[in-house]
C-alpha atoms as a PDB file:
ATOM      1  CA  UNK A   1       0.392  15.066 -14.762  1.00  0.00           C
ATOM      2  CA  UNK A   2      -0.771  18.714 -15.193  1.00  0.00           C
ATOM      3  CA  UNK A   3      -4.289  17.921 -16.262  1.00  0.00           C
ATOM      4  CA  UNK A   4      -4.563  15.009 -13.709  1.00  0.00           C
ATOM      5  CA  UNK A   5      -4.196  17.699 -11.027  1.00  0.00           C
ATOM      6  CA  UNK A   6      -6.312  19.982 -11.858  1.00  0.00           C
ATOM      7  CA  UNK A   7      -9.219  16.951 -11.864  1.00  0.00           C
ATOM      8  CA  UNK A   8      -8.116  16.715  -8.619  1.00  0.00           C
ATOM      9  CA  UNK A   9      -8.842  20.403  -7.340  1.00  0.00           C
ATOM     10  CA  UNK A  10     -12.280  19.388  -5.741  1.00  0.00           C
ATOM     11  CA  UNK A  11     -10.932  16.923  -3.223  1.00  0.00           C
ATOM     12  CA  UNK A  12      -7.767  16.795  -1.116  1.00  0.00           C
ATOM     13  CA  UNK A  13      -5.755  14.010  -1.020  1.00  0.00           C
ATOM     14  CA  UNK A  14      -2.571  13.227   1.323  1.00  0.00           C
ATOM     15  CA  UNK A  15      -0.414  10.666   0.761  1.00  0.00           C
ATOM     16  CA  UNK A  16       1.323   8.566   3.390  1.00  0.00           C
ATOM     17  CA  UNK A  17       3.964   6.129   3.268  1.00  0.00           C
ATOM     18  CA  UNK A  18       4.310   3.861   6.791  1.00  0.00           C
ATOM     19  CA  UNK A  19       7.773   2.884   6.951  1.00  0.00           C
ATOM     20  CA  UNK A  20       8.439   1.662  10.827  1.00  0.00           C
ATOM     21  CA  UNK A  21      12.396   0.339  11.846  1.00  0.00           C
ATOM     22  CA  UNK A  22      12.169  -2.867  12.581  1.00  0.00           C
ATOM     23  CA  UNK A  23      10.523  -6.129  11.035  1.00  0.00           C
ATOM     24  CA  UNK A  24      10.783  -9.818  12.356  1.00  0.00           C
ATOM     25  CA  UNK A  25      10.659 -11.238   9.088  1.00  0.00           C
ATOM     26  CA  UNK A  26      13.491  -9.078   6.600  1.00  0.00           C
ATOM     27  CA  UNK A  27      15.455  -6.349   9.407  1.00  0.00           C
ATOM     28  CA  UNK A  28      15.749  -3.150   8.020  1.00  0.00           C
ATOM     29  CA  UNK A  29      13.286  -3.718   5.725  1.00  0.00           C
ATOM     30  CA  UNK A  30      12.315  -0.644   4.500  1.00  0.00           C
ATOM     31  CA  UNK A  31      16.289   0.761   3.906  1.00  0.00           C
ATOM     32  CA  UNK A  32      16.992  -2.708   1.956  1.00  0.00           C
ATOM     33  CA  UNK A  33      19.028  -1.747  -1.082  1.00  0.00           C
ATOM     34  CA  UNK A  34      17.093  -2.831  -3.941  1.00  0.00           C
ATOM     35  CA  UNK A  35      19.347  -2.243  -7.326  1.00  0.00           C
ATOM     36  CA  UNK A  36      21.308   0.302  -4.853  1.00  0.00           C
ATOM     37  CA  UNK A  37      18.037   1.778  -4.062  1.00  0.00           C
ATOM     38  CA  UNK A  38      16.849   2.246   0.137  1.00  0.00           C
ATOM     39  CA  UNK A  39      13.350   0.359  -0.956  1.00  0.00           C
ATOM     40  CA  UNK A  40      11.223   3.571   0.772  1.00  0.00           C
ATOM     41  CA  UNK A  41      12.654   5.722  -1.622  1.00  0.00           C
ATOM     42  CA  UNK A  42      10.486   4.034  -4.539  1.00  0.00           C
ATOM     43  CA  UNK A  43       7.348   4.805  -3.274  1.00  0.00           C
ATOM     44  CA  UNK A  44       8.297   8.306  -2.230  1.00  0.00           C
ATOM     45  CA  UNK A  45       9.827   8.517  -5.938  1.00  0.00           C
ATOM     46  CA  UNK A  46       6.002   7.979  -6.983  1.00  0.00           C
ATOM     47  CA  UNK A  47       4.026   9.554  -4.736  1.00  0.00           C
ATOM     48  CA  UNK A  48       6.467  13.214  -5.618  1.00  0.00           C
ATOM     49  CA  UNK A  49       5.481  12.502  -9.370  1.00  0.00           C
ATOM     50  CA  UNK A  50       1.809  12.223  -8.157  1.00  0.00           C
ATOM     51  CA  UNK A  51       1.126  14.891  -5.650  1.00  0.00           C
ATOM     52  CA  UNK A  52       4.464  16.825  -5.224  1.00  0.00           C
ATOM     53  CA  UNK A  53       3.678  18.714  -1.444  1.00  0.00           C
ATOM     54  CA  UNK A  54       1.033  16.262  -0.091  1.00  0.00           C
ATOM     55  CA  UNK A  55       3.764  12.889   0.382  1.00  0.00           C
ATOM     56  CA  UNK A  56       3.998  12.009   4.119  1.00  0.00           C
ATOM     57  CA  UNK A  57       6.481   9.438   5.538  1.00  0.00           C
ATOM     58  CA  UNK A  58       5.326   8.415   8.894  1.00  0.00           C
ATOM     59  CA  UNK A  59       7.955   6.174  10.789  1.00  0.00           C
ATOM     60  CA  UNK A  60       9.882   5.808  14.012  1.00  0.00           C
ATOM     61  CA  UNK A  61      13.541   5.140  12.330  1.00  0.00           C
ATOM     62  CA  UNK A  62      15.984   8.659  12.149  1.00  0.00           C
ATOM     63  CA  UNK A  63      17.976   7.021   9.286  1.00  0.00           C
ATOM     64  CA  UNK A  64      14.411   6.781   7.336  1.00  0.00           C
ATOM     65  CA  UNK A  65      13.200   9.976   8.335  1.00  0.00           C
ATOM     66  CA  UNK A  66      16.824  11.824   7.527  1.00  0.00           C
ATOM     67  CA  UNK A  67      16.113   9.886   3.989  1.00  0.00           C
ATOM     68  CA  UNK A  68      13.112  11.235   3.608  1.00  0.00           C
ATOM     69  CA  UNK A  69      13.729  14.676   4.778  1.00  0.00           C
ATOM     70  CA  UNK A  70      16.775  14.323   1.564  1.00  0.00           C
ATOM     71  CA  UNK A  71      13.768  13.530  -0.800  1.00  0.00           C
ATOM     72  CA  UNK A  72      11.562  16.666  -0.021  1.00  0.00           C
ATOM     73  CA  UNK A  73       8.949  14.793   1.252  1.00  0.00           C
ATOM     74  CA  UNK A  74       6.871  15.951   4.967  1.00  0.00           C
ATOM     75  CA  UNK A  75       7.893  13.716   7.668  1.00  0.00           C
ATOM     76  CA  UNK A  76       5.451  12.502  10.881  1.00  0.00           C
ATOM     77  CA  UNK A  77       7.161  10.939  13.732  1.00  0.00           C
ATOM     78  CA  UNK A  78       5.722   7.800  15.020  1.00  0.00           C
ATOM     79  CA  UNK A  79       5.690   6.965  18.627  1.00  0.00           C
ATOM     80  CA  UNK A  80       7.411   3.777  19.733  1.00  0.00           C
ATOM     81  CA  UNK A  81       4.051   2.272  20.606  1.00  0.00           C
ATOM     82  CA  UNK A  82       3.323   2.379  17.067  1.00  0.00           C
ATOM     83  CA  UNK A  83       5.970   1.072  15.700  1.00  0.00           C
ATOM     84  CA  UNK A  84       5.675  -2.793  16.842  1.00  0.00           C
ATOM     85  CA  UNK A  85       4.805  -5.954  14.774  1.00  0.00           C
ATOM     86  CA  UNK A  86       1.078  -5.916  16.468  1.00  0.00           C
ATOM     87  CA  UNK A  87       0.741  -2.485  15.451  1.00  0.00           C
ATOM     88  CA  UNK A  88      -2.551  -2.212  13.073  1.00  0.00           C
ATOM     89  CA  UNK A  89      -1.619   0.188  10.125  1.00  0.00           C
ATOM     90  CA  UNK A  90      -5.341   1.568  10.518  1.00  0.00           C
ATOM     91  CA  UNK A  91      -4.246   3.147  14.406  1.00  0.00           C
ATOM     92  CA  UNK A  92      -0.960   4.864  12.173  1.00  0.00           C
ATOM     93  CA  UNK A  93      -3.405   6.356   9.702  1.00  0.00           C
ATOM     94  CA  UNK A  94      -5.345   7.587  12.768  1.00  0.00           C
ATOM     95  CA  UNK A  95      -2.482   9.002  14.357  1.00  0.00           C
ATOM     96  CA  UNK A  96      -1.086  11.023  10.746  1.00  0.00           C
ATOM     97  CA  UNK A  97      -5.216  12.017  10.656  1.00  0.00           C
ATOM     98  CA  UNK A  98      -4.986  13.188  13.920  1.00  0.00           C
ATOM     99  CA  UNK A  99      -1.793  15.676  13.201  1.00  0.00           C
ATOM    100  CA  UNK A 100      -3.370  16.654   9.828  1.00  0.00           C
ATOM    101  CA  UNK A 101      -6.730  17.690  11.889  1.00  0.00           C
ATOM    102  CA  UNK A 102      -4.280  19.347  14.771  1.00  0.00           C
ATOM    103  CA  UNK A 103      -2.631  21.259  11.920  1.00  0.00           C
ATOM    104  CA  UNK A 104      -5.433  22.570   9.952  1.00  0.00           C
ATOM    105  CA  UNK A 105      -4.123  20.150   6.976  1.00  0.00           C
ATOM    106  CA  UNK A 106      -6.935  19.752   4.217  1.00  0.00           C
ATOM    107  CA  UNK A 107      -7.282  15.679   3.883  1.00  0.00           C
ATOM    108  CA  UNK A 108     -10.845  14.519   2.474  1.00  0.00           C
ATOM    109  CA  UNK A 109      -8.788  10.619   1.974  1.00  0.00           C
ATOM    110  CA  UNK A 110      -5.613   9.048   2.268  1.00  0.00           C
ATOM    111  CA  UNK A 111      -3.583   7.371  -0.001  1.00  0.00           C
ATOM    112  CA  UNK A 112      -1.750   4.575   1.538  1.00  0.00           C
ATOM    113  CA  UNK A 113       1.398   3.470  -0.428  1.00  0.00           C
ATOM    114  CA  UNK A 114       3.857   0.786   1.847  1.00  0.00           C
ATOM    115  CA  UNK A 115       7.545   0.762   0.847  1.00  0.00           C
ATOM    116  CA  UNK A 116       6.968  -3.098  -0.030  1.00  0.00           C
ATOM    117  CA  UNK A 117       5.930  -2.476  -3.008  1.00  0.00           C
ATOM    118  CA  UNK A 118       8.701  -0.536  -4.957  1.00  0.00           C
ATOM    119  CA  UNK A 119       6.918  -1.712  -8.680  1.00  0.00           C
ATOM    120  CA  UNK A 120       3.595   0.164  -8.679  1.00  0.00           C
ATOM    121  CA  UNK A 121       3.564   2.382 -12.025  1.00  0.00           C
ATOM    122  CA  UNK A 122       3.099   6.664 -11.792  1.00  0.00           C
ATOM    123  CA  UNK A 123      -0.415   5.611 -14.604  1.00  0.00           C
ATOM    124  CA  UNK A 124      -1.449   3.034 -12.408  1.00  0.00           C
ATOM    125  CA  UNK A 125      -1.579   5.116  -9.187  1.00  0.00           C
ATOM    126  CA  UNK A 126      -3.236   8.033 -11.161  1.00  0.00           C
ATOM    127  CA  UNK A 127      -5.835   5.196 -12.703  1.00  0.00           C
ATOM    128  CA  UNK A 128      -6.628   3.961  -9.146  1.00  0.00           C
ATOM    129  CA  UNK A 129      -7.233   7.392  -7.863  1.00  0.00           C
ATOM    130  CA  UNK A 130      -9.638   8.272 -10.561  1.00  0.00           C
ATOM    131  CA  UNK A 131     -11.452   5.005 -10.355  1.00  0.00           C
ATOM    132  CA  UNK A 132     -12.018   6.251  -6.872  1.00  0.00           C
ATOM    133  CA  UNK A 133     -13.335   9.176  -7.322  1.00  0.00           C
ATOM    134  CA  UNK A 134     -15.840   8.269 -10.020  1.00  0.00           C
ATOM    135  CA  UNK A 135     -17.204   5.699  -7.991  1.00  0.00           C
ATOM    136  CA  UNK A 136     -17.747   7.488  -5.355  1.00  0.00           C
ATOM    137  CA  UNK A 137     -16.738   4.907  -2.718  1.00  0.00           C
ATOM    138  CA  UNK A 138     -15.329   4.841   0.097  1.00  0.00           C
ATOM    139  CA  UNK A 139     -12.282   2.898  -0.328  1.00  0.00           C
ATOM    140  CA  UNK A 140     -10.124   1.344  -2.774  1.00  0.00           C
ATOM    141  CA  UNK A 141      -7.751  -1.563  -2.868  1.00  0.00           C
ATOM    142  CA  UNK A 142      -5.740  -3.170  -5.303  1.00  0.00           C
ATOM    143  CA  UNK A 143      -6.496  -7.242  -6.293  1.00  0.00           C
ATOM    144  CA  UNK A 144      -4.673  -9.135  -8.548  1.00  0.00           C
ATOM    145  CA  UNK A 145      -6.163 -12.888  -9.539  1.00  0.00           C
ATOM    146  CA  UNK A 146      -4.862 -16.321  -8.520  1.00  0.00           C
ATOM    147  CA  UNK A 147      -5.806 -19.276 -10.051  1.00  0.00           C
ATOM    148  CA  UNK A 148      -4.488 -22.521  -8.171  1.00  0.00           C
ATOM    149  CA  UNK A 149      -6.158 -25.472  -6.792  1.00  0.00           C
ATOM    150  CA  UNK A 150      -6.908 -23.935  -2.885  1.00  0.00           C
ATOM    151  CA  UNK A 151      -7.456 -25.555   0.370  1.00  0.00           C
ATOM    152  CA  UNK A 152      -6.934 -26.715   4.305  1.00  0.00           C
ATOM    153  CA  UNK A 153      -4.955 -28.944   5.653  1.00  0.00           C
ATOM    154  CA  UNK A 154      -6.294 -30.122   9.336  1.00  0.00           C
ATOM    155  CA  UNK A 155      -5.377 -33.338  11.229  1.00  0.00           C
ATOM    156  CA  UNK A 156      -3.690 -34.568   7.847  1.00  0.00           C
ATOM    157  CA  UNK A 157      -6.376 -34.027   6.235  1.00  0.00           C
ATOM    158  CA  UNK A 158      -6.678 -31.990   3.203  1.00  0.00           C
ATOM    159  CA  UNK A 159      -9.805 -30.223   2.279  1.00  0.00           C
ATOM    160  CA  UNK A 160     -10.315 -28.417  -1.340  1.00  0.00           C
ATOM    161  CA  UNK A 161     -11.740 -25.286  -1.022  1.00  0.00           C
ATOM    162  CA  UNK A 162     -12.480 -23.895  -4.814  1.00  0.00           C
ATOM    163  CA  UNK A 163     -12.750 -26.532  -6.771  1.00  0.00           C
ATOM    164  CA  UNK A 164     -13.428 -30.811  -7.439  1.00  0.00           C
ATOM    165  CA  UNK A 165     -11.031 -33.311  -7.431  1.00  0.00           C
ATOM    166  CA  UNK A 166      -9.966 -33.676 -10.909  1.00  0.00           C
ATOM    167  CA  UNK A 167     -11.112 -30.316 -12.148  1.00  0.00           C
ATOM    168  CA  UNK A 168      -9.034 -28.863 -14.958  1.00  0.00           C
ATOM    169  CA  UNK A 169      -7.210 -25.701 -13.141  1.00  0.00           C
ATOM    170  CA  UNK A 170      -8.332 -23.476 -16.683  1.00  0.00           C
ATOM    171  CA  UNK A 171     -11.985 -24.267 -15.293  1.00  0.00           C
ATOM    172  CA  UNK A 172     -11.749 -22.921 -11.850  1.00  0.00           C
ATOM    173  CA  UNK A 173     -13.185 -19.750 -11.025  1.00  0.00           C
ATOM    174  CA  UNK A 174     -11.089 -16.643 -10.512  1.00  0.00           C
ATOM    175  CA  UNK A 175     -10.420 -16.090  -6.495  1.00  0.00           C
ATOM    176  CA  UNK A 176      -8.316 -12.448  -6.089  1.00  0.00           C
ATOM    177  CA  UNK A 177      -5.891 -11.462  -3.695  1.00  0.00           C
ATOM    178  CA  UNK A 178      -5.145  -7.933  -1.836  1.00  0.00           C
ATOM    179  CA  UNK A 179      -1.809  -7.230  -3.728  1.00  0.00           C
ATOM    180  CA  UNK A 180      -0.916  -4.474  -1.281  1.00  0.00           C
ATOM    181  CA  UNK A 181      -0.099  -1.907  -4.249  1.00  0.00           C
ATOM    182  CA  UNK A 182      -2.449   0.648  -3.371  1.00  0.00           C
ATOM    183  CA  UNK A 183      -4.701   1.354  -0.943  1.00  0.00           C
ATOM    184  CA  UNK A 184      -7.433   4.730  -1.224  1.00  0.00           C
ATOM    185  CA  UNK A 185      -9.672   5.642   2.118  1.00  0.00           C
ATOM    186  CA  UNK A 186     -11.518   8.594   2.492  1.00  0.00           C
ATOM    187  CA  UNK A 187     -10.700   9.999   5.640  1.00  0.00           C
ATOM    188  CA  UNK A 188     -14.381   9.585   7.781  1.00  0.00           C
ATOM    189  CA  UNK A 189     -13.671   5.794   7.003  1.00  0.00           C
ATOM    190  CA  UNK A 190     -10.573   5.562   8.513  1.00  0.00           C
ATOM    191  CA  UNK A 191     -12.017   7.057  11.817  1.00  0.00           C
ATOM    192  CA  UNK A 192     -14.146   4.446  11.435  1.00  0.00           C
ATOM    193  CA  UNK A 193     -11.181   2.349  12.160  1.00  0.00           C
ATOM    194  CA  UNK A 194     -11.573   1.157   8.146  1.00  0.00           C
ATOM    195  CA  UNK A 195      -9.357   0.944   5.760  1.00  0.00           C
ATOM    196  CA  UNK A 196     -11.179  -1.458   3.379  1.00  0.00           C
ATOM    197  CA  UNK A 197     -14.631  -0.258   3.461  1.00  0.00           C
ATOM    198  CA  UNK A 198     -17.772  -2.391   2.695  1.00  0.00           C
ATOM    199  CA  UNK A 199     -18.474  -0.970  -0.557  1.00  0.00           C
ATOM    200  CA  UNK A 200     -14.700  -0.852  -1.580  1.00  0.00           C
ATOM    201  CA  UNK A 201     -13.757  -0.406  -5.405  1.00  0.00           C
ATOM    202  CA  UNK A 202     -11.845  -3.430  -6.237  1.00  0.00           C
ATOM    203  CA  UNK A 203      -9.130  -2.237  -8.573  1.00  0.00           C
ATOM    204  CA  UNK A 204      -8.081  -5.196 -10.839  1.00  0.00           C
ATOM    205  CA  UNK A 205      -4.599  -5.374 -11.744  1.00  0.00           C
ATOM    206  CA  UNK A 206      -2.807  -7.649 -14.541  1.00  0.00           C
ATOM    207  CA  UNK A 207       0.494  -5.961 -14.251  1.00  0.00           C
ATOM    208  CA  UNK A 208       2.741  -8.578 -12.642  1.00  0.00           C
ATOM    209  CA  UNK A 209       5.458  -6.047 -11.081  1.00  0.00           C
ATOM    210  CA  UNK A 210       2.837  -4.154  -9.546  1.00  0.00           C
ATOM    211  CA  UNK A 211       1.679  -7.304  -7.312  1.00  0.00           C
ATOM    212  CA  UNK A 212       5.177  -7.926  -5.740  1.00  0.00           C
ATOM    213  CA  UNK A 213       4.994  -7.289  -2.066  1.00  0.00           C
ATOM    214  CA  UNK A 214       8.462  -7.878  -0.674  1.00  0.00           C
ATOM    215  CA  UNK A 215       8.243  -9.258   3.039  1.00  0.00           C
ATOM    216  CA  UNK A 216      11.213 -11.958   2.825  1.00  0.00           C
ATOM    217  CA  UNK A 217      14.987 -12.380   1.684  1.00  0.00           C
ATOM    218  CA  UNK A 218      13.326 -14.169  -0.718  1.00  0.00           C
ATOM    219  CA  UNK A 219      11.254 -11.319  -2.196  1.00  0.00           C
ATOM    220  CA  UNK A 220      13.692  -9.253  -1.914  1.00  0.00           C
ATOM    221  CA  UNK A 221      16.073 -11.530  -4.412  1.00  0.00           C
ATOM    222  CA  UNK A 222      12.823 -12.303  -6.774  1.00  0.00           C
ATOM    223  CA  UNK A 223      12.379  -8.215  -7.231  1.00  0.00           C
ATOM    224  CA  UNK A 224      16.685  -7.543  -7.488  1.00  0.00           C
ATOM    225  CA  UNK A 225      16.391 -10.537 -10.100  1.00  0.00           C
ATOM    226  CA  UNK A 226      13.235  -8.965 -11.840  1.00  0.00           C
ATOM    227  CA  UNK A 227      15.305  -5.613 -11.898  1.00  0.00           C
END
């Protein structure tokens, strides 16, 4: 971790962690026990191994915040307007950009990490990061692959997208997926009102705990069962 962080020197990164109070789909989402762990606390577990004084929670919920505070991690405040289901996570990134600019806080790109995704490894965040830096993109995003027989279904009728009738599923081509693991933007991009950027490194992952993204009572049980 020493030597990663001295690679680093040359460009400041800040890492935030969105973590709003209320969700329509799982309530309380983001303070969900998950093997008697609030499911935040994962990613801010991470993100402190990473970069130890540059982990931001941003969220609109005290009991989160008072978590966080607990954890030695900065804490941002979100206003109740941004902290609704319609809420784009691109105008919270703009708001924590806008304190870090009204603060003097050095910040050449974010490093988005959401509390869904409690499995993401400390090598595989370090491996994204430097994967973004010696590509010199603009963005990064974590895919993992899918393989299965897609389509539409409209007026009862069902259309295959990727692939023939009949086609052997080992013959399709490989479609990909945003896995939600890990997301890297520099900071001019998200301005820009980007997160994914045109020219966005697509970081291929084959671990299978990194691409669970827990939205459901369902996930939730799938991740406490993988545990």
């Amino acid at each position: 971790t020493r030597d990663f962080l001295i690679n680093l020197k040359h460009m400041n990164f800040q890492i935030v962690i969105p973590a709003r109070k209320n969700s329509k789909r799982l309530a309380g989402k983001n303070l969900r026990l998950l093997n008697g762990k609030p499911l935040v606390q994962y990613s801010i577990e991470i993100a402190k191994q990473a970069f130890k004084n540059s982990v931001w929670v941003n969220s609109d919920d005290q009991d989160i915040l008072d978590l966080s505070e607990k954890l030695e991690v900065n804490l941002l405040s979100r206003p109740k307007e941004l902290a609704t289901d319609k809420t784009p996570t691109i105008d919270v990134l703009k708001y924590q950009l806008e304190y870090f600019k009204n603060n003097n806080i050095a910040c050449d790109a974010i490093i988005l990490l959401q509390p869904t995704s409690p499995f993401r490894s400390l090598s595989l965040l370090q491996d994204c990061i430097k994967h973004f830096m010696n590509s010199r993109r603009d963005s990064l995003a974590t895919f993992s692959v899918i393989k299965k027989k897609l389509g539409n279904v409209k007026k009862n009728k069902f259309t295959p997208l990727n692939y023939i009738p009949g086609q052997r599923s080992q013959d399709l081509d490989n479609l990909y997926y945003e896995n939600g693991s890990i997301y890297i933007s520099k900071c001019k991009s998200i301005s820009n009102n980007e997160i994914i950027t045109k020219d966005v490194y697509p970081y291929l992952t084959n671990e299978l705990l990194s691409s669970i993204d827990i939205d459901t009572i369902e996930d939730l049980e799938y991740a406490e069962f993988l545990i």
